[in-house]
Protein backbone atom coordinates (compact mmCIF):
# COMPACT_ATOMS: atom_id res chain seq x y z
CA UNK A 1 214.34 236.32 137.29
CA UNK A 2 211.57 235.09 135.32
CA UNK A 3 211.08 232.03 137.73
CA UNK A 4 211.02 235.02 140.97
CA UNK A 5 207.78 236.66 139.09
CA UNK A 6 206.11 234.11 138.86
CA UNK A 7 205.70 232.81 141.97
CA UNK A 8 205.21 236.04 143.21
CA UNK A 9 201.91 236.26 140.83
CA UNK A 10 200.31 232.98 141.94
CA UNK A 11 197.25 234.10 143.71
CA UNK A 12 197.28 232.97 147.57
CA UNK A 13 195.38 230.25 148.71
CA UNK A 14 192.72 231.49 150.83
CA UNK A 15 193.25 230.02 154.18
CA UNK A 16 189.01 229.04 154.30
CA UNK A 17 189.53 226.30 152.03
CA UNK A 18 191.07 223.31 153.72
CA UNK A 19 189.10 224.33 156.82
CA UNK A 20 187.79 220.76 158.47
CA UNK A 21 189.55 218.23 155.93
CA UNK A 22 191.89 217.51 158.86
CA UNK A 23 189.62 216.02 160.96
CA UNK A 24 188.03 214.09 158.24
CA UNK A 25 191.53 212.74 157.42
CA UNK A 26 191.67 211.80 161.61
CA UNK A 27 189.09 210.39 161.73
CA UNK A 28 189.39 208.13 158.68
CA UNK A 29 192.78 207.00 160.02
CA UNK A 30 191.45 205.94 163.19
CA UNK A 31 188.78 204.17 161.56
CA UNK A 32 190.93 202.41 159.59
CA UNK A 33 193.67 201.83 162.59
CA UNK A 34 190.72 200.38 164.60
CA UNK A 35 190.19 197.59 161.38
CA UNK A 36 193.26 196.98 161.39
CA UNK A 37 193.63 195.97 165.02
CA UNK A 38 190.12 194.13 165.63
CA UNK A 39 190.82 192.22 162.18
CA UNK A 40 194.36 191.32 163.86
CA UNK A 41 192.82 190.64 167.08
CA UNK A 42 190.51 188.20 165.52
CA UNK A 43 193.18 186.48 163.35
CA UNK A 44 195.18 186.04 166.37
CA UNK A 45 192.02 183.90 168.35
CA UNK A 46 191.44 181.46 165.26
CA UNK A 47 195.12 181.17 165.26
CA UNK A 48 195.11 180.31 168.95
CA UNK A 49 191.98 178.17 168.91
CA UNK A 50 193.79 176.40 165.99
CA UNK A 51 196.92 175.28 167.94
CA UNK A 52 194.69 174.30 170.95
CA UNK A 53 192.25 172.09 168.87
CA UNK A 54 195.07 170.31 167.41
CA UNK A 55 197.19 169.79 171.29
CA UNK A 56 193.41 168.11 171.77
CA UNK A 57 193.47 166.26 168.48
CA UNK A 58 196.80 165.22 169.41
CA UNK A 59 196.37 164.21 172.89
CA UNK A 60 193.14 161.64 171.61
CA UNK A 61 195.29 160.49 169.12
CA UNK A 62 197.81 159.18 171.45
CA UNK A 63 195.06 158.06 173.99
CA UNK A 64 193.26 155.77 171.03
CA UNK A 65 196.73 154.53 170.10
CA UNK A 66 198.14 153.44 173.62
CA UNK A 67 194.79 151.45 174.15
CA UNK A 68 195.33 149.12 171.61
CA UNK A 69 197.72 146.43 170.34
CA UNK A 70 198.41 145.68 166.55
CA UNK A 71 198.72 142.44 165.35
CA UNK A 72 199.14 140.29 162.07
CA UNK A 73 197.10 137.23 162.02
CA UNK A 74 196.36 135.10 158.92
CA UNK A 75 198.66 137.81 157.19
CA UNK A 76 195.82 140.42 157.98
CA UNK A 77 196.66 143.61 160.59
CA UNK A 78 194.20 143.60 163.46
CA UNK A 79 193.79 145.86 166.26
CA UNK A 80 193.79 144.00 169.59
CA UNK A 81 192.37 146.02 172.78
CA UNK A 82 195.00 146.03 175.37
């Protein structure tokens, strides 16, 4: 009983108060949702300029390699154009 009585003297909340904060709290979400998605956008380009920088790495690599021959002479390697 003693529990009943006491909520029922908690003064009400005056419904004035909280007036706004919602759309504060919106907006800071989509603020922060919009971060979230450039930053993720932007990690995604490096990531995909990465991978294409090393298929071109990768692709001179080979072309230097097929273009010459190595060879041991005197007991020393040497690269031989083909």
């Amino acid at each position: 009983m003693k529990l009943v009585s006491r909520i029922r003297r908690r003064p009400s909340i005056p419904a004035d108060d909280d007036e706004g904060t919602i759309l504060i709290v919106t907006i800071g979400y989509a603020v922060l949702a919009l971060v979230v998605i450039l930053v993720r956008v932007d990690a995604t380009s490096v990531y995909l300029e990465q991978k294409r920088l090393d298929t071109v790495v990768d692709a001179a690599v080979l072309a230097a390699a097929d273009g010459f021959e190595l060879a041991v002479t005197d007991g020393h390697p040497t690269a031989r154009p083909t």
